[in-house]
Protein backbone atom coordinates (compact mmCIF):
# COMPACT_ATOMS: atom_id res chain seq x y z
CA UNK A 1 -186.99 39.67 -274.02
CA UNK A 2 -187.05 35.88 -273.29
CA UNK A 3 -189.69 34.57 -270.72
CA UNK A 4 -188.72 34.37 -267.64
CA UNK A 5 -187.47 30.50 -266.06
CA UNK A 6 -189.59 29.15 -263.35
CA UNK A 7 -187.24 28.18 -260.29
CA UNK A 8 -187.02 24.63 -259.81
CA UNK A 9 -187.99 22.79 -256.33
CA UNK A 10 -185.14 22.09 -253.99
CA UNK A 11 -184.69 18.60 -251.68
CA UNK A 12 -182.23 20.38 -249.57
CA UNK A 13 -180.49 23.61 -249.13
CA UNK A 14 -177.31 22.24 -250.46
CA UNK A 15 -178.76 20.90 -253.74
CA UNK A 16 -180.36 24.85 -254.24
CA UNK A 17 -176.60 25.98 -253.06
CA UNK A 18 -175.38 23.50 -255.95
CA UNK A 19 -178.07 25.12 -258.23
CA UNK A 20 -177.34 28.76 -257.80
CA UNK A 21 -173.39 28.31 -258.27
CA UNK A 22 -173.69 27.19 -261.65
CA UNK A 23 -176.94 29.57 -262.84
CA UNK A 24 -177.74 32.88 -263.64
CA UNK A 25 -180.32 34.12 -261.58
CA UNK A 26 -181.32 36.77 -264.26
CA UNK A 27 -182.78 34.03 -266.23
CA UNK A 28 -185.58 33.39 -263.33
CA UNK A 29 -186.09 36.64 -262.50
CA UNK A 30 -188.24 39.28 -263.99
CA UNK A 31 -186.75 42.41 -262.71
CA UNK A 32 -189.87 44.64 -264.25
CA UNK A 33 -191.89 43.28 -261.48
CA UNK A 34 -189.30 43.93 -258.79
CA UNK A 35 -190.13 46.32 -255.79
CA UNK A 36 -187.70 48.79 -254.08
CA UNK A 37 -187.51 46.58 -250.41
CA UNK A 38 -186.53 48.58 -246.97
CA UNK A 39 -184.91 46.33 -243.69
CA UNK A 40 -186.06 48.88 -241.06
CA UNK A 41 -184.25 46.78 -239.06
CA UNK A 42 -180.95 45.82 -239.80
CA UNK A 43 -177.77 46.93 -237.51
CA UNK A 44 -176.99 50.49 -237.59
CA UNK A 45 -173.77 51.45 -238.79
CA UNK A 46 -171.20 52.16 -236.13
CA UNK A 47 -168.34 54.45 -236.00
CA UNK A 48 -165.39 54.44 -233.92
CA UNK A 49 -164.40 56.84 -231.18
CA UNK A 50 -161.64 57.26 -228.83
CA UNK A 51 -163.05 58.03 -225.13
CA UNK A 52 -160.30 59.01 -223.14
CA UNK A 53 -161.71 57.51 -218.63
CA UNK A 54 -160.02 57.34 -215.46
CA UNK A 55 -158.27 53.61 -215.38
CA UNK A 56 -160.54 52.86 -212.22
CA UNK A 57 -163.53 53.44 -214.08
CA UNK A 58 -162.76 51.54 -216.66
CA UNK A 59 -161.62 48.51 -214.36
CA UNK A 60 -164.80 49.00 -212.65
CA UNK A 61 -166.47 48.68 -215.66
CA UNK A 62 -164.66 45.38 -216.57
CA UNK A 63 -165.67 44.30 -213.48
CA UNK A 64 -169.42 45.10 -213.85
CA UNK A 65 -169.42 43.45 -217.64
CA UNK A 66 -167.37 40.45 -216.14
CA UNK A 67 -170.26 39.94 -213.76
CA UNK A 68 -172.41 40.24 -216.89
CA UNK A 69 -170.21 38.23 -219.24
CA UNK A 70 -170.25 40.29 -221.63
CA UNK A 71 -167.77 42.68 -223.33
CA UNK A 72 -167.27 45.59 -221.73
CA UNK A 73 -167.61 47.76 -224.83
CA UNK A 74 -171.22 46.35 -225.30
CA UNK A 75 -172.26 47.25 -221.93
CA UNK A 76 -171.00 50.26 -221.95
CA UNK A 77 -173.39 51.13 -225.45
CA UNK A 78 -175.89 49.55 -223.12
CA UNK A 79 -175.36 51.90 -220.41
CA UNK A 80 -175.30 55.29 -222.87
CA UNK A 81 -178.14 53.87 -224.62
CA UNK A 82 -180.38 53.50 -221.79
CA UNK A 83 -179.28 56.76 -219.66
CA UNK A 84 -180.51 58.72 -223.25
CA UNK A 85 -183.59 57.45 -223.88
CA UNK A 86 -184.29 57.72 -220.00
CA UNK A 87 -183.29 61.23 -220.83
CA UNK A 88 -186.08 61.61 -223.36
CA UNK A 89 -188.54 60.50 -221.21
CA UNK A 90 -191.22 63.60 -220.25
């Protein structure tokens, strides 16, 4: 195998940007010395779900995330998130 290329020193982002677009970054890295990497915390996945509500609850809900500014989609995660970990509480 051929020895391994040491990365060059970057003035700005844009001249590394410039760099990387016309190299191979096999050639300056040694992928025998990698290490399996874990991003506890990155965003969850989501998944969609229909929830069927009473159109006055969900206007009051607007209402409550307008006062917020927010979306009311978020707040409403916000809500169910707190209300089950309060739930878990001994």
């Amino acid at each position: 195998m051929s020895k391994v290329k040491k990365t060059p020193e970057f003035k700005s982002e844009a001249e590394e940007r410039a760099f990387w677009e016309s190299h191979d970054s096999t050639e300056f890295v040694d992928w025998k010395q990698a290490q399996r990497a874990q991003f506890p915390n990155l965003k969850p996945s989501t998944k969609t779900i229909s929830l069927r509500l009473p159109e006055s609850l969900l206007d009051r809900i607007k209402v409550e995330a307008n006062k917020r500014d927010m979306p009311y989609q978020s707040l409403i995660k916000v809500w169910l998130s707190e209300d089950v970990e309060e739930s878990r509480l001994p």
